[in-house]
Protein backbone atom coordinates (compact mmCIF):
# COMPACT_ATOMS: atom_id res chain seq x y z
CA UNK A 1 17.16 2.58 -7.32
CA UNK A 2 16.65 -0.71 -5.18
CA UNK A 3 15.47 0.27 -1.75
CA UNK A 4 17.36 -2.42 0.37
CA UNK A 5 16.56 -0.65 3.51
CA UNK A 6 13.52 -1.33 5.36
CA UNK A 7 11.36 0.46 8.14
CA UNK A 8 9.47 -2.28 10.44
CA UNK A 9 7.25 -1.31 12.74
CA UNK A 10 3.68 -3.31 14.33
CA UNK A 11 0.40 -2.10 15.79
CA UNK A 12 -2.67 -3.43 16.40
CA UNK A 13 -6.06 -1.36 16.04
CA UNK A 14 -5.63 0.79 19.11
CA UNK A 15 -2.45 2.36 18.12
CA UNK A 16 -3.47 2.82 14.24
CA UNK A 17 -3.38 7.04 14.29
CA UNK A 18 0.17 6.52 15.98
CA UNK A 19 1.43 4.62 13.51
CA UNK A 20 -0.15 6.47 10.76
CA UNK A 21 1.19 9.62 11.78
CA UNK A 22 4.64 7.83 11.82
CA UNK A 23 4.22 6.60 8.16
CA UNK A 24 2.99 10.01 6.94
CA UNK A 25 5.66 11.57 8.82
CA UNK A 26 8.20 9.67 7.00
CA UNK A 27 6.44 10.15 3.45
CA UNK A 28 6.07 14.13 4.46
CA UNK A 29 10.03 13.72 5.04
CA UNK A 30 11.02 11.66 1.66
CA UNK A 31 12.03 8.66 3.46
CA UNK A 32 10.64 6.51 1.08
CA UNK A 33 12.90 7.35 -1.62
CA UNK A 34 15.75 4.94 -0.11
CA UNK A 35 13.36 3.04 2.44
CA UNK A 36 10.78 0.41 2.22
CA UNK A 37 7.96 0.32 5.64
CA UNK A 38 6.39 -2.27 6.37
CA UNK A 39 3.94 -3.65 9.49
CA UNK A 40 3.63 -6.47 11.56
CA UNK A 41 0.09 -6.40 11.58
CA UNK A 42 -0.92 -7.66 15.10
CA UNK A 43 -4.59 -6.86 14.91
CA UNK A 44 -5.59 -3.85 12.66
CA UNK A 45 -9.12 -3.64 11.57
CA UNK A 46 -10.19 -4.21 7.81
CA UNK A 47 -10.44 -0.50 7.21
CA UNK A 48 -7.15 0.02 8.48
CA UNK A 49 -5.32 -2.70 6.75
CA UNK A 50 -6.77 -1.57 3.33
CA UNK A 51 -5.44 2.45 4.38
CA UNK A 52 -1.90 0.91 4.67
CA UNK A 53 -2.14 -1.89 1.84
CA UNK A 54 -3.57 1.22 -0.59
CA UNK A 55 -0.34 2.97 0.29
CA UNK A 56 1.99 0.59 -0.26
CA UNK A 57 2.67 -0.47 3.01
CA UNK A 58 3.77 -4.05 2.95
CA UNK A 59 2.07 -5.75 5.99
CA UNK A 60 2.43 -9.41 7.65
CA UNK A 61 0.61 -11.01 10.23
CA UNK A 62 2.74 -11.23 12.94
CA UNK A 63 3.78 -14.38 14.42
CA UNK A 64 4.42 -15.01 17.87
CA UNK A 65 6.60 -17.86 19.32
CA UNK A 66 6.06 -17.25 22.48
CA UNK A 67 2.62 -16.35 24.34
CA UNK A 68 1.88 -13.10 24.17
CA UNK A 69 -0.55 -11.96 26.69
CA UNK A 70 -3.89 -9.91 26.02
């Protein structure tokens, strides 16, 4: 089955256990059988981009078009 549905959701290194405990909470739940999730990635660490990218997780640098204040 083609999983045209996708989860999107961004976090930078700070909120990493937030949004890990969102993407385990959706595995735990069998979300993933009709949804993709994916990241904007808008500053993980190393460590935490290789948790996500070992699990599947499509991630992409987020972009900004506008400045985007520290």
């Amino acid at each position: 089955m083609s999983k045209d549905k996708i989860i999107i959701s961004s976090a930078d290194s700070k909120y990493f256990q937030l949004i890990k405990e969102l993407f385990l909470s959706l595995k735990k739940n069998h979300v993933f059988n009709e949804y993709q999730f994916a990241i904007l990635d808008t500053g993980l660490s190393e460590d935490q981009y290789i948790y996500f990218k070992d699990n599947n997780v499509r991630i992409e640098e987020a972009k900004w078009n506008v400045e985007v204040p520290k």
